[in-house]
Protein backbone atom coordinates (compact mmCIF):
# COMPACT_ATOMS: atom_id res chain seq x y z
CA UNK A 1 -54.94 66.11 78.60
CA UNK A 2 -56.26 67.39 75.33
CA UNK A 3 -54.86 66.46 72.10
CA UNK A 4 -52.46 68.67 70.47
CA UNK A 5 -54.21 71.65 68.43
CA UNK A 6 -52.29 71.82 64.99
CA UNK A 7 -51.50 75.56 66.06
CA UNK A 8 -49.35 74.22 68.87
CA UNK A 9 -46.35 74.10 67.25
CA UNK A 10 -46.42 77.54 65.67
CA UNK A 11 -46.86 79.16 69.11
CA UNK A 12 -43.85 77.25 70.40
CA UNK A 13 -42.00 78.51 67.34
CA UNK A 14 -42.93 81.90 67.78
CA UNK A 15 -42.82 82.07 71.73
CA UNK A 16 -38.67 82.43 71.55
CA UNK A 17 -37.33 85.89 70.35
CA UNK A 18 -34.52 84.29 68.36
CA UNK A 19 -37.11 82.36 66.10
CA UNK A 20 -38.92 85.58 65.56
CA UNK A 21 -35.79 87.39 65.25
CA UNK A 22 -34.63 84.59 62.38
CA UNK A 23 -38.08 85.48 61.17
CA UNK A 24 -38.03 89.04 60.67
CA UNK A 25 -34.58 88.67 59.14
CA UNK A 26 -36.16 86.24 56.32
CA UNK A 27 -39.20 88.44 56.14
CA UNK A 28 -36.16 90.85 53.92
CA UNK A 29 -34.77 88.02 52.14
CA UNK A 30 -33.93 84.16 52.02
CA UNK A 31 -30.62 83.14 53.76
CA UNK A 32 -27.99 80.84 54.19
CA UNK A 33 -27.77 79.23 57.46
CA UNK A 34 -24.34 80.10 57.10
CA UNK A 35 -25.47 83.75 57.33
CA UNK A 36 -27.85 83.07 60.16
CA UNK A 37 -25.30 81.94 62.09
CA UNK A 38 -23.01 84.47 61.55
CA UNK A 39 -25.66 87.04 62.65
CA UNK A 40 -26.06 85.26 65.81
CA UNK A 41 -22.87 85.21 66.56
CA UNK A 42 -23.38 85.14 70.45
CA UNK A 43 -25.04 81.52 69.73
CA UNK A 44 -23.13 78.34 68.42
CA UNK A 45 -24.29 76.76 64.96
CA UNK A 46 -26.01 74.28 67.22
CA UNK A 47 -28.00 76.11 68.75
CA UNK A 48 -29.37 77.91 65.20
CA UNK A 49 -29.82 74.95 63.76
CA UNK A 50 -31.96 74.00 66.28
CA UNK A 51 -34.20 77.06 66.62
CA UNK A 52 -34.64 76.12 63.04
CA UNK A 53 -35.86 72.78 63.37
CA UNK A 54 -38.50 74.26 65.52
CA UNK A 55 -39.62 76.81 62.87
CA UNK A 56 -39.18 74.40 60.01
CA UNK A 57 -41.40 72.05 62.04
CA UNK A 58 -44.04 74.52 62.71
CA UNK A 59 -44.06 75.29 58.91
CA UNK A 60 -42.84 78.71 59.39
CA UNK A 61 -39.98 78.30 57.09
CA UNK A 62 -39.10 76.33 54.33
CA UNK A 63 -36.16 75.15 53.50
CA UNK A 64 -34.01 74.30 49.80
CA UNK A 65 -30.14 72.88 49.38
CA UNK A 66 -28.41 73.65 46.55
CA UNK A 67 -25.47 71.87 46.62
CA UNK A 68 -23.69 72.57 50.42
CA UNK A 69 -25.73 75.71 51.54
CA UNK A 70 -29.40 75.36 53.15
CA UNK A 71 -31.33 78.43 52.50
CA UNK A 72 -34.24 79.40 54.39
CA UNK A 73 -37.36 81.33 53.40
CA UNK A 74 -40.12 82.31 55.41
CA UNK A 75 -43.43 80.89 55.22
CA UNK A 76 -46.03 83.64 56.15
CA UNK A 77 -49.14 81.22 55.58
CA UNK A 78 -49.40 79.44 58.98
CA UNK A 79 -49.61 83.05 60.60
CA UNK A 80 -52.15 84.17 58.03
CA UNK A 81 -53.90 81.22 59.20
CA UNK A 82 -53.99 82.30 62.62
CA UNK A 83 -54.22 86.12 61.97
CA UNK A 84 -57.79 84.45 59.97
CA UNK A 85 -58.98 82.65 62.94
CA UNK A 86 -58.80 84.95 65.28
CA UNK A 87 -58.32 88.56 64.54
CA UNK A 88 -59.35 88.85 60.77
CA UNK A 89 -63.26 88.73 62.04
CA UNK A 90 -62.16 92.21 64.40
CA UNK A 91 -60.25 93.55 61.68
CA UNK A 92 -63.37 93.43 59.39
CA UNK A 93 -65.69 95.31 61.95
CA UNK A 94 -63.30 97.97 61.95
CA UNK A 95 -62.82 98.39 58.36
CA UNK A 96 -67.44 98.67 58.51
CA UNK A 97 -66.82 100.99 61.00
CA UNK A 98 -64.74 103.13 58.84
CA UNK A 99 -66.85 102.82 56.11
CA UNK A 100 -69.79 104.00 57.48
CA UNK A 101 -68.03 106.89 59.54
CA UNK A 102 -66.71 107.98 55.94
CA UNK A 103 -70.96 107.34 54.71
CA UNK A 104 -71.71 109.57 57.39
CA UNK A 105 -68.85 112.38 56.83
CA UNK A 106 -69.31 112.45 53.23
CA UNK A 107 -72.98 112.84 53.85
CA UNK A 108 -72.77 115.99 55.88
């Protein structure tokens, strides 16, 4: 077995639809876990605590207490990382090929 690739943990993270759902919901603005768990309501406070372990671990959020309340921000840097690796090399060819179709329209 191979060791762990530090990427690992940010697929797990992002392979449930509740972490990505807690995602796109701090992608608006930080929250309380208070009001994460109120917008799940069809899971326990458990259970969202622990889907945020798993992002938390994976770097995907970070996390500050003032005083009693936990808020949680999203970290966008880990999938920027990833979005680098392996599509931001595709995502430059097309951007060339627009460039030169634009070259060759404006050239006409």
């Amino acid at each position: 077995m191979g060791r762990e690739d530090k990427y690992d943990p940010i697929f797990k993270a992002l392979s449930d639809s509740r972490r990505r759902e807690i995602l796109d919901l701090l992608k608006e603005r930080a929250r309380t876990t208070g009001e994460l768990v109120e917008h799940f309501k069809q899971l326990d406070r458990c259970t969202v605590m622990q889907h945020l372990s798993v992002l938390e671990k994976a770097d995907l959020i970070i996390v500050r207490r003032e005083g009693r309340l936990r808020w949680n921000y999203i970290n966008p840097l880990p999938i920027k990382e990833l979005h680098d690796r392996w599509i931001g090399s595709y995502a430059d060819g097309a951007v060339d090929l627009l460039a030169r179709m634009k070259r060759e329209i404006e050239g006409c």
